[in-house]
Structures are given as C-alpha cells and as structure tokens.
Protein backbone atom coordinates (compact mmCIF):
# COMPACT_ATOMS: atom_id res chain seq x y z
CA UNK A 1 54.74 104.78 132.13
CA UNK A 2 56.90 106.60 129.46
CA UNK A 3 55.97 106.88 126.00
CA UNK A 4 58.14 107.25 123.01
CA UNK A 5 56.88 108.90 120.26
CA UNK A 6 57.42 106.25 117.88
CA UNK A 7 54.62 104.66 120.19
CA UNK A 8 51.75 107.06 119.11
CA UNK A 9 49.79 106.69 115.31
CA UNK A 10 51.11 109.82 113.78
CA UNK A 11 48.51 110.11 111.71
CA UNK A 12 45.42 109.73 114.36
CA UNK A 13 46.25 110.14 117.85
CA UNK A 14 45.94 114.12 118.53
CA UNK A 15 48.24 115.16 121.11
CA UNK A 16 46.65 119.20 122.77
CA UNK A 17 49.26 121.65 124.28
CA UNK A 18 47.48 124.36 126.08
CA UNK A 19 48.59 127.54 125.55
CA UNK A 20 51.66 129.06 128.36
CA UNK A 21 53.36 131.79 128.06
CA UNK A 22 56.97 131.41 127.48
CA UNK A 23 56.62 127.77 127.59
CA UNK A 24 54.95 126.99 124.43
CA UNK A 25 55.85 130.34 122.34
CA UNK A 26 57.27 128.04 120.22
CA UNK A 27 53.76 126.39 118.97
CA UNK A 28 52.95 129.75 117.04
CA UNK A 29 49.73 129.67 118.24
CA UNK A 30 48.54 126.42 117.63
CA UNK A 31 47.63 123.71 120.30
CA UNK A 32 46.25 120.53 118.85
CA UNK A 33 48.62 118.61 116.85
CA UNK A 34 49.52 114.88 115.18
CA UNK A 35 52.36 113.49 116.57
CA UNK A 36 53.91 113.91 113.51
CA UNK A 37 53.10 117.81 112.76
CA UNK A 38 54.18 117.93 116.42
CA UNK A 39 57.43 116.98 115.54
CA UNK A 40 57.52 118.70 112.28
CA UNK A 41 57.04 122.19 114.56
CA UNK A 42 59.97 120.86 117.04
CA UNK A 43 62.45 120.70 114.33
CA UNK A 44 61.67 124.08 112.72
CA UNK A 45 62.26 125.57 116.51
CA UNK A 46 65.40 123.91 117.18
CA UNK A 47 66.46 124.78 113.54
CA UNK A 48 66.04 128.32 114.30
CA UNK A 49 67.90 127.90 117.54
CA UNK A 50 65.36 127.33 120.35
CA UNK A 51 66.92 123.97 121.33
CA UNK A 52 66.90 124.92 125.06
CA UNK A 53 64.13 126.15 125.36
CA UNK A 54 62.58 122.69 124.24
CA UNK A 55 64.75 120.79 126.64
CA UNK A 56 64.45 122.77 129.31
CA UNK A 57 61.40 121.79 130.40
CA UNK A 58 58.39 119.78 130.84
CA UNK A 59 54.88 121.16 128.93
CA UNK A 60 52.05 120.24 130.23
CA UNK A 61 49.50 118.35 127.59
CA UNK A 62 47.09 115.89 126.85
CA UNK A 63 47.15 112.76 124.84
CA UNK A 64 44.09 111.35 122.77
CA UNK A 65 44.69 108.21 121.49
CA UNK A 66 42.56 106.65 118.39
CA UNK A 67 42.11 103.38 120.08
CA UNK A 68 41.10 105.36 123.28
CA UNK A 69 38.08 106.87 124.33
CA UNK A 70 39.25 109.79 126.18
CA UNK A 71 42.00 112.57 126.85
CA UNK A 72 45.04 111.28 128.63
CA UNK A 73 46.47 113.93 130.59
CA UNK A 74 50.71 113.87 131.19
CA UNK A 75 53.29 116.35 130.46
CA UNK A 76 55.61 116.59 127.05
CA UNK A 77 59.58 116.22 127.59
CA UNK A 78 61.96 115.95 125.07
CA UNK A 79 64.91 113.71 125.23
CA UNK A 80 68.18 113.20 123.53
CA UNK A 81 70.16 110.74 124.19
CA UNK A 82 73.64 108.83 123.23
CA UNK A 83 73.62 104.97 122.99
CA UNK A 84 76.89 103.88 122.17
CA UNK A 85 77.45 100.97 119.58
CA UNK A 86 79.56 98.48 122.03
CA UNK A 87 78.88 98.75 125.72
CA UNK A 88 81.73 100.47 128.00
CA UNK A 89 84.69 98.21 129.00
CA UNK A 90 84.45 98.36 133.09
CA UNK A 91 87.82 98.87 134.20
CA UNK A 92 88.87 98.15 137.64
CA UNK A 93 90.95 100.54 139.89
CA UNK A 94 94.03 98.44 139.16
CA UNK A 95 93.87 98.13 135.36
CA UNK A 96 93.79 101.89 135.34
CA UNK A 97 96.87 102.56 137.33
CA UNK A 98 98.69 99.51 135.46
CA UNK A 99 98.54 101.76 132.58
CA UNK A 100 99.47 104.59 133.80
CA UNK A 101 102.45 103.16 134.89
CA UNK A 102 103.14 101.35 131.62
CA UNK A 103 102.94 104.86 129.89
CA UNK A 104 104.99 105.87 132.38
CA UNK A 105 107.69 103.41 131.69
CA UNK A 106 107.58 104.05 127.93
C-alpha cells in the first residue's frame, strides 16, 4: 500500500530516517521528524539544488503513526508527477496520417 503524505497527521505521526551515508546527507544530522518538518527539510535541499539526489532513490525509514501502536517499517520515495487538466485525445493511426496529409495539401 502507498501512502501520500497528505495521508499522515503532520503534527503527530513521527516518521525516523536512520542515518546512511550519502543517502540521507541531506537530513543534517537529524533522524526523527513530523511529516511536516520532514517536508520543510526536503524543500530547503532541493532549494539548494539537491533535487536528484532526493529522487534518486528510495531511503529506508520507519513510520509511527498516532493512532498506531508501533513502528511501521517501509522505505521513503519522493514523487513528482504531471496530471494534466483534460485527459489526452487518443488518436488512431489514421487520424494522424489524415493530417499529415491535410498539412501537406495546404
């Protein structure tokens, strides 16, 4: 099951990143976070230019949840993605080479 962050209380679900080197440089040293100061610590990286290193991979953590009683273990991988505002038209083989040979005739 994947979990979006909007998903998680920001202000009581803890979410723990163990320390890796290379992998989670970008924590400054910390390793137990609210979703929220998690995020808050993802923007000042990518701000500074470590966007790929965020997307590159997938960081190994632990979720505790408020209305849970113990750790969750999973891995952290950020996302971005484009959802366009109308879906795409499907065009079939033919109605593509119909206009190429309209543009063609013009």
């Amino acid at each position: 099951m994947t979990m979006n962050v909007k998903d998680l209380d920001q202000l009581n679900d803890v979410i723990e990143i163990p320390y890796s080197r290379g992998n989670t440089d970008f924590l400054e040293g910390k390793s137990i976070f609210l979703p929220r100061d998690l995020l808050s610590v993802i923007y000042q990286c990518v701000s500074k230019g470590g966007l790929t290193a965020l997307f590159d991979r997938e960081i190994i953590c632990r979720l505790m949840m408020a209305d849970k009683a113990k750790w969750q273990k999973g891995r952290l991988k950020l996302t971005l993605e484009f959802i366009p505002d109308e879906p795409p038209q499907d065009a079939t083989p033919q109605d593509e080479l119909s206009s190429i040979r309209n543009q063609n005739i013009e």
